[in-house]
PDB file of N, CA and C in Angstrom:
ATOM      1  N   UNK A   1       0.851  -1.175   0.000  1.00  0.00           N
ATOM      2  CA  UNK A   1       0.000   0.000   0.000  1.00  0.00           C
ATOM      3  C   UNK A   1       0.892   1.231   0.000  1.00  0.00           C
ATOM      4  N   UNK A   2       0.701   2.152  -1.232  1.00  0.00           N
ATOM      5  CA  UNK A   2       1.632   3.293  -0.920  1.00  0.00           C
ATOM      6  C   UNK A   2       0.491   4.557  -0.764  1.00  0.00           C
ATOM      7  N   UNK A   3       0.568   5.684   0.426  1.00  0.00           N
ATOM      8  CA  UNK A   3      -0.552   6.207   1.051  1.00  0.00           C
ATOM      9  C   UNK A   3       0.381   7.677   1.120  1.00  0.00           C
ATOM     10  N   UNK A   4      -0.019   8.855   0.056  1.00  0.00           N
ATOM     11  CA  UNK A   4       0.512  10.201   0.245  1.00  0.00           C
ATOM     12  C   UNK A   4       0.003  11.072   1.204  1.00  0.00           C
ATOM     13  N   UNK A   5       0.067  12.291   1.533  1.00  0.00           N
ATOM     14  CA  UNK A   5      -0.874  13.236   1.957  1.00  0.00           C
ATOM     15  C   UNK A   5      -0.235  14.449   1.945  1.00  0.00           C
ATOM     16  N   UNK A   6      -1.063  15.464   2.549  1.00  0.00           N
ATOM     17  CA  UNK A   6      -0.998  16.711   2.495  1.00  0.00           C
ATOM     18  C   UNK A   6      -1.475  17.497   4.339  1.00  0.00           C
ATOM     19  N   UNK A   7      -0.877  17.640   5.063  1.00  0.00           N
ATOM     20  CA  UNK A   7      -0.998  18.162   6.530  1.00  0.00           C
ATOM     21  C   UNK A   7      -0.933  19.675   6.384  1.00  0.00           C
ATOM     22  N   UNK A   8      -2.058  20.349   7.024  1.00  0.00           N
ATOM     23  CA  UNK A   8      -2.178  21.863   6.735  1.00  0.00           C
ATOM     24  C   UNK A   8      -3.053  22.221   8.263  1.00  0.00           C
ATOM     25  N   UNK A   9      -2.717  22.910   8.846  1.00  0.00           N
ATOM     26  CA  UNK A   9      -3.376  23.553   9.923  1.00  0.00           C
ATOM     27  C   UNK A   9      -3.638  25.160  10.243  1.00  0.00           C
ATOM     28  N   UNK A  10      -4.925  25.487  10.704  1.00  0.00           N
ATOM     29  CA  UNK A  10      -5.071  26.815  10.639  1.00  0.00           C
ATOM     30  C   UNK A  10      -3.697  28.015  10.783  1.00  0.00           C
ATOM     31  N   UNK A  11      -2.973  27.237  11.820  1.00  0.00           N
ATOM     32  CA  UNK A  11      -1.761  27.897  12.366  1.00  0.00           C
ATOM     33  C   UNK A  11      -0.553  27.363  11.590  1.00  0.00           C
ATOM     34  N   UNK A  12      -0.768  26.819  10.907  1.00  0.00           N
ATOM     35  CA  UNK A  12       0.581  25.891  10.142  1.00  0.00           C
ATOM     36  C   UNK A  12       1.858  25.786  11.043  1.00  0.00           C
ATOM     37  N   UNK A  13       1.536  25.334  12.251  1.00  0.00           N
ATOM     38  CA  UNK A  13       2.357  24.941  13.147  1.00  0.00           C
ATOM     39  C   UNK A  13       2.064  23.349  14.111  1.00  0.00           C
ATOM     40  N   UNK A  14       1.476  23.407  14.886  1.00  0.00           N
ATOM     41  CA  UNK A  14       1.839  22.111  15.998  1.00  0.00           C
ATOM     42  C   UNK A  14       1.033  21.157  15.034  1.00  0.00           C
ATOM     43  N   UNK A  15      -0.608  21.153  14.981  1.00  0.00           N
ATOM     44  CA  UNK A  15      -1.076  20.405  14.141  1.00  0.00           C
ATOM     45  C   UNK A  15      -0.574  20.047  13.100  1.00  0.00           C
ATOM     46  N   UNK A  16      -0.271  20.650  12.156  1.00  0.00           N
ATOM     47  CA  UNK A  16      -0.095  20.465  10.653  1.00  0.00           C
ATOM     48  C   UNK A  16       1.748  19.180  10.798  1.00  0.00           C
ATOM     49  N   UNK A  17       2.288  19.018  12.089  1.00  0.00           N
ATOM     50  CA  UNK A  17       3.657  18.631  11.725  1.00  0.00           C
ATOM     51  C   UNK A  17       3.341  17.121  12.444  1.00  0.00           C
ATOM     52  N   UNK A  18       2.069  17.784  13.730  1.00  0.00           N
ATOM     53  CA  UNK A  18       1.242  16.258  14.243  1.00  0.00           C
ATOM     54  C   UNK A  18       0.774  15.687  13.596  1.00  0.00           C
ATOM     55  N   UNK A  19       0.270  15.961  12.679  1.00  0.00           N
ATOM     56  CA  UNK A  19      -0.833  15.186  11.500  1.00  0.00           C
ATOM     57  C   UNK A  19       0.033  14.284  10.732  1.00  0.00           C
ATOM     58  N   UNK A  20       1.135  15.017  10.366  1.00  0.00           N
ATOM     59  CA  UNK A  20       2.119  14.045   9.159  1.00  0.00           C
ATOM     60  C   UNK A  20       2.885  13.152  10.026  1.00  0.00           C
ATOM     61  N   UNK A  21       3.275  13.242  11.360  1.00  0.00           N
ATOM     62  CA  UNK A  21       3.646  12.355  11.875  1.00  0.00           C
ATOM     63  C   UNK A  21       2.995  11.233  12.268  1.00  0.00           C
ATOM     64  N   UNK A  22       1.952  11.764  12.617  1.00  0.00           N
ATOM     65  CA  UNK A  22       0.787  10.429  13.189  1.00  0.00           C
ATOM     66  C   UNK A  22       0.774   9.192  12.004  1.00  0.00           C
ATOM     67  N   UNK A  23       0.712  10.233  10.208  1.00  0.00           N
ATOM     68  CA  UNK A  23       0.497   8.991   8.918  1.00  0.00           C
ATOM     69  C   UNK A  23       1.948   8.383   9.157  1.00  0.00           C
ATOM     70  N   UNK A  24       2.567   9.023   9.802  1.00  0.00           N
ATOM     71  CA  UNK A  24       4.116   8.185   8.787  1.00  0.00           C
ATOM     72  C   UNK A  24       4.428   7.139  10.218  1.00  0.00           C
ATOM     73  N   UNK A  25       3.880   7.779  11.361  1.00  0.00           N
ATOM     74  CA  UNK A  25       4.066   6.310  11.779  1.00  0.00           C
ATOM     75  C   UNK A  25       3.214   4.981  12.044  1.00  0.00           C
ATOM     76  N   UNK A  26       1.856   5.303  12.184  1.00  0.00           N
ATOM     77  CA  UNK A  26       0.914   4.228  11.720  1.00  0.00           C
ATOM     78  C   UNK A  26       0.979   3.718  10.185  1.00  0.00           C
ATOM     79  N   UNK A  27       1.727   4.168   9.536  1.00  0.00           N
ATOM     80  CA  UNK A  27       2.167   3.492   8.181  1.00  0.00           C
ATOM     81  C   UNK A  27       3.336   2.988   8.179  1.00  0.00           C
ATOM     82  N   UNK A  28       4.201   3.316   8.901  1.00  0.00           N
ATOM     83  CA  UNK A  28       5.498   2.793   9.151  1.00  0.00           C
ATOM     84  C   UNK A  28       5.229   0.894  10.123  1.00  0.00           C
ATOM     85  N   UNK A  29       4.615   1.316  11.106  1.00  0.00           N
ATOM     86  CA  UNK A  29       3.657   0.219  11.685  1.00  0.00           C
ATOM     87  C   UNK A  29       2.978  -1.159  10.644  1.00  0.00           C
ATOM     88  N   UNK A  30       2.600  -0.830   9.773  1.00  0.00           N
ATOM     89  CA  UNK A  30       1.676  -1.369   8.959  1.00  0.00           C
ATOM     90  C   UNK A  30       2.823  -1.646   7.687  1.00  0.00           C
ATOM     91  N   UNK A  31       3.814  -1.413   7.458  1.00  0.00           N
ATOM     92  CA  UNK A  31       4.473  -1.473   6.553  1.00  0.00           C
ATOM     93  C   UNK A  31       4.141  -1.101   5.277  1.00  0.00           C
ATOM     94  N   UNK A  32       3.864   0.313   5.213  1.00  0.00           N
ATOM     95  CA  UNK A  32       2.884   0.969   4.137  1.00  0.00           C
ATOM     96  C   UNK A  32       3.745   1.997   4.000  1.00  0.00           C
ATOM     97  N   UNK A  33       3.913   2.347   2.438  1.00  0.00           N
ATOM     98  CA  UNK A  33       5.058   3.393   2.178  1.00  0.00           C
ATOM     99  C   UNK A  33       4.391   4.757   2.068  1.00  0.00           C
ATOM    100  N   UNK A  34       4.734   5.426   2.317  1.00  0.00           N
ATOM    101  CA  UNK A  34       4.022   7.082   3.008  1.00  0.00           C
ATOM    102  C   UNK A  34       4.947   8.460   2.697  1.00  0.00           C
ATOM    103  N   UNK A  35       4.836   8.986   2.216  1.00  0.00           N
ATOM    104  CA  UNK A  35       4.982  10.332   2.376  1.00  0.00           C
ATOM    105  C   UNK A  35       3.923  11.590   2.147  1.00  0.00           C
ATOM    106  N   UNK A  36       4.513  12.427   3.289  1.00  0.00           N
ATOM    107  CA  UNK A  36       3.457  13.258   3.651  1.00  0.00           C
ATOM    108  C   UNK A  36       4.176  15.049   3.760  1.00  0.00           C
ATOM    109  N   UNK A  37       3.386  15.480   2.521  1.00  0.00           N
ATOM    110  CA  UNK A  37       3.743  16.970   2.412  1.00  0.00           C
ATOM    111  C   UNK A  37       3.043  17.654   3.337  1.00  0.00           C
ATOM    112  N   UNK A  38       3.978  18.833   3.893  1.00  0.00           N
ATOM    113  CA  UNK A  38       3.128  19.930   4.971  1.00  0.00           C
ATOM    114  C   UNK A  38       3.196  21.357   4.232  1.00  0.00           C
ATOM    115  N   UNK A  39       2.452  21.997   4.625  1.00  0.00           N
ATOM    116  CA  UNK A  39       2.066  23.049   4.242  1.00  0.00           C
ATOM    117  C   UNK A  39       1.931  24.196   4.928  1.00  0.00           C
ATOM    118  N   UNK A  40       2.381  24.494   6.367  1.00  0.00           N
ATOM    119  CA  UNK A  40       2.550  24.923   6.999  1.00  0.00           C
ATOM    120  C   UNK A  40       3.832  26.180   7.676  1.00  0.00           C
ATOM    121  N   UNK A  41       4.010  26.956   8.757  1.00  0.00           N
ATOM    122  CA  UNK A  41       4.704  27.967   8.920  1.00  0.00           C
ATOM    123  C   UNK A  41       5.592  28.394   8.067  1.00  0.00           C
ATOM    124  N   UNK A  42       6.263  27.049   7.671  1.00  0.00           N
ATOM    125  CA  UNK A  42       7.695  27.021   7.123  1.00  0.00           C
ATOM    126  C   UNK A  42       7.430  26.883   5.278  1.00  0.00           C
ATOM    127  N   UNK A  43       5.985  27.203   5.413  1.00  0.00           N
ATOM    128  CA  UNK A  43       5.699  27.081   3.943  1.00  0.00           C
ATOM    129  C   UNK A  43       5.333  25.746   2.866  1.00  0.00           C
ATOM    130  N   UNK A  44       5.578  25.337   1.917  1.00  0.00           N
ATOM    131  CA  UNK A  44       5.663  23.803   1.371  1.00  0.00           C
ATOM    132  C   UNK A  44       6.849  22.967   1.549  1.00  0.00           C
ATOM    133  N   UNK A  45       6.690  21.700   2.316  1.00  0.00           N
ATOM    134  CA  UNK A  45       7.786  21.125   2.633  1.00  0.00           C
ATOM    135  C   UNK A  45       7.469  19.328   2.197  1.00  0.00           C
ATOM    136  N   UNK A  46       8.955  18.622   2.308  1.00  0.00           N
ATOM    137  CA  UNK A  46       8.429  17.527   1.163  1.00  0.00           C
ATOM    138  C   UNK A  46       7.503  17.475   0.656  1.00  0.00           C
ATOM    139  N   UNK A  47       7.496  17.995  -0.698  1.00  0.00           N
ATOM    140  CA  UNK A  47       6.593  18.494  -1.499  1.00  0.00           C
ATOM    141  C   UNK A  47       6.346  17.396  -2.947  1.00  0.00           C
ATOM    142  N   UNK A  48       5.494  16.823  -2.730  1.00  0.00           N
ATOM    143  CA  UNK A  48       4.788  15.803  -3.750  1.00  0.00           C
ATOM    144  C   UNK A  48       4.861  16.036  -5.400  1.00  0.00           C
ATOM    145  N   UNK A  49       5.608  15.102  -5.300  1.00  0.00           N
ATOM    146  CA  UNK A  49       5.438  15.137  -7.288  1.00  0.00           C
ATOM    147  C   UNK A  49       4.868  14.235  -7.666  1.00  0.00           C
ATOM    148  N   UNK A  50       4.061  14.895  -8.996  1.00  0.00           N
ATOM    149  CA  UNK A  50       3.499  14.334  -9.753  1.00  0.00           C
ATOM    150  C   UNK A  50       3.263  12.664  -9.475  1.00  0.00           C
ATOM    151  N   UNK A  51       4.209  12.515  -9.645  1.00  0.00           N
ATOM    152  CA  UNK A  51       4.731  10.962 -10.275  1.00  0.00           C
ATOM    153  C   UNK A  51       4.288  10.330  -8.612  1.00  0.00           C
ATOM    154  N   UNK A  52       4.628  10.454  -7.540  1.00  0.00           N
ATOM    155  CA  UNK A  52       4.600  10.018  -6.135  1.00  0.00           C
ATOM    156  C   UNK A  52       2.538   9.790  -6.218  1.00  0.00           C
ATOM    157  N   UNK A  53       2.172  11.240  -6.799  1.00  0.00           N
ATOM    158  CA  UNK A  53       0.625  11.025  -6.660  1.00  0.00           C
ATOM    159  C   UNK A  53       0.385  10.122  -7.384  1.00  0.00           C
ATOM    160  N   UNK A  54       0.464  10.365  -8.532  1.00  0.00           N
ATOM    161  CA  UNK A  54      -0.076   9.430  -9.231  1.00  0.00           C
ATOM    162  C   UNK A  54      -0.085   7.568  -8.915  1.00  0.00           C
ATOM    163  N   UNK A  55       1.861   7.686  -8.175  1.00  0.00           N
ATOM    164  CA  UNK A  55       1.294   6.234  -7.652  1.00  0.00           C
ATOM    165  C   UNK A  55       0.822   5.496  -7.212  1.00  0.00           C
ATOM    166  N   UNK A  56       0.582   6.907  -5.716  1.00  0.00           N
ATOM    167  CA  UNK A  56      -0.130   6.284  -4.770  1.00  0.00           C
ATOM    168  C   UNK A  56      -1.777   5.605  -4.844  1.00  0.00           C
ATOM    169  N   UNK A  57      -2.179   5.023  -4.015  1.00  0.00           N
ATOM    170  CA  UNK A  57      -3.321   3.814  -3.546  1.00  0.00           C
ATOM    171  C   UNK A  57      -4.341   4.879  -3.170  1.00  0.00           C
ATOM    172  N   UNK A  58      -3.773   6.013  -2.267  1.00  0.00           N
ATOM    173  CA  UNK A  58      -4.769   6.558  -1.436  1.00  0.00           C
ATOM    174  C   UNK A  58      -4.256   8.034  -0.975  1.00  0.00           C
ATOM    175  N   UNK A  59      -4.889   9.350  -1.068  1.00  0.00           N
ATOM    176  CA  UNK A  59      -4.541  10.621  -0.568  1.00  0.00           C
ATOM    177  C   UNK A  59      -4.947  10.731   1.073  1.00  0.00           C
ATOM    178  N   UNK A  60      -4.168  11.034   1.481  1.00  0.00           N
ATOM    179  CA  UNK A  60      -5.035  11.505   2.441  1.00  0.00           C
ATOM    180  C   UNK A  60      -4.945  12.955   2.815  1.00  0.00           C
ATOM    181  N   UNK A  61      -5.973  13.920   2.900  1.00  0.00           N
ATOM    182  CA  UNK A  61      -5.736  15.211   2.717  1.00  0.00           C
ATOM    183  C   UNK A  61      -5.924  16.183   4.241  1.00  0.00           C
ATOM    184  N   UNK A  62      -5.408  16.193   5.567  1.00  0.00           N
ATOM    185  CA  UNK A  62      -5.169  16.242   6.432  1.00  0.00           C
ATOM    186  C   UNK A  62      -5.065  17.926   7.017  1.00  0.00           C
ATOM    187  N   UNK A  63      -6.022  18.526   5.941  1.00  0.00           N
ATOM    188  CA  UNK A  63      -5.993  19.970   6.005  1.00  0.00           C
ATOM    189  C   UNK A  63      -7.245  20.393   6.902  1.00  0.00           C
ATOM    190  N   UNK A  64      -7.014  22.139   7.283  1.00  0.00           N
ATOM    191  CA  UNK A  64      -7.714  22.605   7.785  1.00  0.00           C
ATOM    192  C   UNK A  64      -8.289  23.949   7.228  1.00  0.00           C
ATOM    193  N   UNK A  65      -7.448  23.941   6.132  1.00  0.00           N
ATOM    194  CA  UNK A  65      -7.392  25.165   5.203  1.00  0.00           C
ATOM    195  C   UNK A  65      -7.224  25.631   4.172  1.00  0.00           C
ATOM    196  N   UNK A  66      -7.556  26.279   3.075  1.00  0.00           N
ATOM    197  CA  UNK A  66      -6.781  25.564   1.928  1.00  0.00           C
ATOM    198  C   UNK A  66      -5.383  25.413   1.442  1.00  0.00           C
ATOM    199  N   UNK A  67      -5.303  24.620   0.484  1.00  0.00           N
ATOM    200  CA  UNK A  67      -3.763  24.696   0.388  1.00  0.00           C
ATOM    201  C   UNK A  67      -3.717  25.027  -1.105  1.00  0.00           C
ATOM    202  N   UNK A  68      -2.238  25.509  -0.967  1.00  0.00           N
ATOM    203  CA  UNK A  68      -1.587  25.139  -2.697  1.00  0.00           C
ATOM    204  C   UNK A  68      -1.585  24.056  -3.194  1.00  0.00           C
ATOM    205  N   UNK A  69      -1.962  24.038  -4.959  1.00  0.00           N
ATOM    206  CA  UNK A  69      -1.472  23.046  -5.570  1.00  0.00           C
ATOM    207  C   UNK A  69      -2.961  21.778  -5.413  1.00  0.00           C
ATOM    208  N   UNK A  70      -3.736  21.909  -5.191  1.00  0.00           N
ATOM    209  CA  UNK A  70      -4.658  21.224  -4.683  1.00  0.00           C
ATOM    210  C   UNK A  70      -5.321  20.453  -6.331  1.00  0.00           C
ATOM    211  N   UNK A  71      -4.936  21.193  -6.778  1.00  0.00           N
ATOM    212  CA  UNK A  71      -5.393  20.385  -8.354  1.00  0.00           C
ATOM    213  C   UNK A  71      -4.490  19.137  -8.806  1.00  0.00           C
ATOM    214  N   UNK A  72      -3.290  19.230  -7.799  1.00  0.00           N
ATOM    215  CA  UNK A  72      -2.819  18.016  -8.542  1.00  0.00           C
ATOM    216  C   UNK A  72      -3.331  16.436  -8.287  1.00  0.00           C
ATOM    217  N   UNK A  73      -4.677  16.592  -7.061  1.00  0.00           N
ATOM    218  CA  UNK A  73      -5.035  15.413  -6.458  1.00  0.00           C
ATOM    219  C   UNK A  73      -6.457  15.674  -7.672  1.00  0.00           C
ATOM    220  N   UNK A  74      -6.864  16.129  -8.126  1.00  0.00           N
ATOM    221  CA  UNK A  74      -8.317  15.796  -9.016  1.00  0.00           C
ATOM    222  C   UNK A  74      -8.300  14.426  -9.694  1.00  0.00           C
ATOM    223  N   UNK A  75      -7.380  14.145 -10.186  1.00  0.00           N
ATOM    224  CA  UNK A  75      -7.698  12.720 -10.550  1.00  0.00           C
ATOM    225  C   UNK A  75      -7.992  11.333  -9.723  1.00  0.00           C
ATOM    226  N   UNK A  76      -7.163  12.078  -8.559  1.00  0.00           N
ATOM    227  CA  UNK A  76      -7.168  10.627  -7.549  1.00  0.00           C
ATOM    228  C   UNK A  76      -8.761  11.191  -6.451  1.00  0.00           C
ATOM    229  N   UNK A  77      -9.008  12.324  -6.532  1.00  0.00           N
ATOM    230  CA  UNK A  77     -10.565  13.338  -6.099  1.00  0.00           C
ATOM    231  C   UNK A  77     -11.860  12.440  -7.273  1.00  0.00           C
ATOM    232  N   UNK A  78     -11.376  12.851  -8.174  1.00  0.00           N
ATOM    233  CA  UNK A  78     -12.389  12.080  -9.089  1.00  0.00           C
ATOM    234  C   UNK A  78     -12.449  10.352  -8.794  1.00  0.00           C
ATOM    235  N   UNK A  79     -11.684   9.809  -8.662  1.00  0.00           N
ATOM    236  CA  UNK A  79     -11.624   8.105  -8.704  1.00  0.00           C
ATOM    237  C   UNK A  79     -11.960   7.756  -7.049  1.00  0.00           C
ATOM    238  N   UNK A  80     -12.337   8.333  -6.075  1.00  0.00           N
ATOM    239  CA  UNK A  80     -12.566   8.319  -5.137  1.00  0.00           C
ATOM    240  C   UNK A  80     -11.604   8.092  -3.987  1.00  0.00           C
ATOM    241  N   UNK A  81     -10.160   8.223  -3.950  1.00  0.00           N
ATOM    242  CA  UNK A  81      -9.250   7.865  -3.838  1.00  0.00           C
ATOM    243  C   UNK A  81      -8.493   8.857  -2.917  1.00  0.00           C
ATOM    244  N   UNK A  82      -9.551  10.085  -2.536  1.00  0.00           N
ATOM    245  CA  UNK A  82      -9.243  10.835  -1.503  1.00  0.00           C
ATOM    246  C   UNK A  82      -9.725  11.259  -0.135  1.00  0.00           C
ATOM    247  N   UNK A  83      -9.162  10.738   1.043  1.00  0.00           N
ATOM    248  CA  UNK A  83      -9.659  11.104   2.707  1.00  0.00           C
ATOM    249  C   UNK A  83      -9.437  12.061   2.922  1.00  0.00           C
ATOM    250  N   UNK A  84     -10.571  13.294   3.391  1.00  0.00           N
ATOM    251  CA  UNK A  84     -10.355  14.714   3.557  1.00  0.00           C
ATOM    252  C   UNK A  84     -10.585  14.014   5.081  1.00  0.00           C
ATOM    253  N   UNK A  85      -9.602  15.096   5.865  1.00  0.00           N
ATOM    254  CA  UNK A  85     -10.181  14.841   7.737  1.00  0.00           C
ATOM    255  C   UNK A  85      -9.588  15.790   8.261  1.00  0.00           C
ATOM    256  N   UNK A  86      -9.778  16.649   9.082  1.00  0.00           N
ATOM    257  CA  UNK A  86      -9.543  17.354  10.065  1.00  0.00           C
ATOM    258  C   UNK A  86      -8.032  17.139  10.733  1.00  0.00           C
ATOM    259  N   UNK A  87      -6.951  17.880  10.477  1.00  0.00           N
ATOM    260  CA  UNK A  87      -5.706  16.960  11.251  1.00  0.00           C
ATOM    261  C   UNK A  87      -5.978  17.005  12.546  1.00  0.00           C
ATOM    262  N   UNK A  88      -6.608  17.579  13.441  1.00  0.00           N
ATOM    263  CA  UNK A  88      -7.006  16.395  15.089  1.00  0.00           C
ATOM    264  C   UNK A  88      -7.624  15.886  15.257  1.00  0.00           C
ATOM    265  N   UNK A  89      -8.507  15.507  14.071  1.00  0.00           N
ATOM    266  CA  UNK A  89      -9.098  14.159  14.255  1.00  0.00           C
ATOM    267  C   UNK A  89      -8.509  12.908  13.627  1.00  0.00           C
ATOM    268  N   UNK A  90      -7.021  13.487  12.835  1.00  0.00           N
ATOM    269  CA  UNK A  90      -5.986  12.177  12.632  1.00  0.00           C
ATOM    270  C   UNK A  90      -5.253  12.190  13.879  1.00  0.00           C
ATOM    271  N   UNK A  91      -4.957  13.088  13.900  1.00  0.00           N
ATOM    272  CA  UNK A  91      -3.996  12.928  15.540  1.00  0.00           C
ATOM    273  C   UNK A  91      -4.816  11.757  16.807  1.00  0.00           C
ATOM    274  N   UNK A  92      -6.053  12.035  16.906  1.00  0.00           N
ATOM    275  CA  UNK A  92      -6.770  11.567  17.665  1.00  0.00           C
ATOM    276  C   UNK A  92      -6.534  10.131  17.472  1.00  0.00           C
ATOM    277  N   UNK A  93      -7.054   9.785  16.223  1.00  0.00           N
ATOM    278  CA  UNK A  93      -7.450   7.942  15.645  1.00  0.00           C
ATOM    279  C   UNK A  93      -6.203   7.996  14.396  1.00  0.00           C
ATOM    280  N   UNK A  94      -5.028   7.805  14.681  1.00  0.00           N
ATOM    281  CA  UNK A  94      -4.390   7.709  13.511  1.00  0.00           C
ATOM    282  C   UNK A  94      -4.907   6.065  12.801  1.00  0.00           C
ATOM    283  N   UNK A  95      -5.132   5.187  13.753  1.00  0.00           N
ATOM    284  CA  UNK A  95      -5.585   3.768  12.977  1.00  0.00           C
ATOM    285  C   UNK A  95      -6.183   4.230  12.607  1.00  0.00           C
ATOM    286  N   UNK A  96      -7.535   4.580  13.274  1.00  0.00           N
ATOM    287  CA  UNK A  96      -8.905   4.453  12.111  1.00  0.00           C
ATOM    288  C   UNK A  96      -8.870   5.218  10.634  1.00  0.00           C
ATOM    289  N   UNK A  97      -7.863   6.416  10.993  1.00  0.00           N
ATOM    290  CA  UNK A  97      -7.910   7.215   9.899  1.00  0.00           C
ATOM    291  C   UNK A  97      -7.492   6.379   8.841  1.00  0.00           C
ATOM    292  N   UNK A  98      -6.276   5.555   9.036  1.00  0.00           N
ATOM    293  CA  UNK A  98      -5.487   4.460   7.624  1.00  0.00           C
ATOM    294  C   UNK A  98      -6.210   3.542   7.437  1.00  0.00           C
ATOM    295  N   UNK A  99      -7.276   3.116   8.565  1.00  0.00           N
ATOM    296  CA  UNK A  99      -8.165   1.925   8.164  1.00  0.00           C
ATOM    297  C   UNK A  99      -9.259   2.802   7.050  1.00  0.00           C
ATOM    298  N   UNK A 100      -9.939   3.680   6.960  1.00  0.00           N
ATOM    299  CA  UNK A 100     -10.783   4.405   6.044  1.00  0.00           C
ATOM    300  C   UNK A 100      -9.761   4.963   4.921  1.00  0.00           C
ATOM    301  N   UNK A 101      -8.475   5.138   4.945  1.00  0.00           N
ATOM    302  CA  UNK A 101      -7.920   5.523   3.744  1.00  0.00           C
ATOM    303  C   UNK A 101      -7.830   3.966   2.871  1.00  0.00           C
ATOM    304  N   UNK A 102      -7.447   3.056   3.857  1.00  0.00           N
ATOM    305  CA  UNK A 102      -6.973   1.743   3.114  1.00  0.00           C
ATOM    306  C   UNK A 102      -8.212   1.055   2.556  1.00  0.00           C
ATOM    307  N   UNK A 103      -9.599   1.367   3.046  1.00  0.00           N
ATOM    308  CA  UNK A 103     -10.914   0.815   2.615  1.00  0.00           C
ATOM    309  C   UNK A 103     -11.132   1.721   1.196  1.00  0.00           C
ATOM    310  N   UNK A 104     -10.840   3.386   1.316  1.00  0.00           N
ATOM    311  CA  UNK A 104     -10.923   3.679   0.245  1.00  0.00           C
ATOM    312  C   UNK A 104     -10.203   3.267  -1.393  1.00  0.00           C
ATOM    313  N   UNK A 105      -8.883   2.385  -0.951  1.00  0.00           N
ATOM    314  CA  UNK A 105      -7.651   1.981  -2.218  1.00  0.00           C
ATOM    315  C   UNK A 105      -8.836   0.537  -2.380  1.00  0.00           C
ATOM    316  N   UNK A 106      -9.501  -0.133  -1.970  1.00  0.00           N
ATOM    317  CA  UNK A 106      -9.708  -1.242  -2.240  1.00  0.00           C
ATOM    318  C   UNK A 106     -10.991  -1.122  -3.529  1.00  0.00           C
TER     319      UNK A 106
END
């Protein structure tokens, strides 16, 4: 299972760096390959290409606000292939959150 995302918080600070940590280690757990762009204080950081989206199984979009660049997920938006959630409510349930991203790749 390879599982991208995007972490964005009103403050683009504590949340937005909690959120990407919570995916990368309940995917790290699960042996699921992950990377997760933030969007936050420090601006765009590991920042998703093309090619990474396109491979992935499943988005998960971990914002609170909008972000840049948000068109590059429409295809995987259209194919149903994207989890919008609140990043403290990933922080909260990081399982459940990968169990509803991983129901969505199937």
């Amino acid at each position: 299972m390879k599982i991208v995302g995007v972490a964005a918080c009103i403050t683009g600070v504590a949340h937005t760096y909690m959120a990407q940590e919570a995916i990368e280690q309940e995917c790290k757990k699960r042996g699921f390959d992950c990377k997760v762009e933030t969007q936050g204080g420090m601006g765009i950081e590991n920042e998703l290409e093309e090619e990474e989206i396109a491979e992935a199984d499943v988005v998960i979009m971990a914002v609170a606000i909008g972000i840049e660049g948000e068109d590059r997920f429409e295809e995987k938006q259209d194919a149903g292939r994207v989890l919008s959630i609140n990043p403290s409510e990933l922080i909260r349930d990081p399982a459940g959150t990968i169990d509803k991203a991983v129901a969505l790749a199937k």
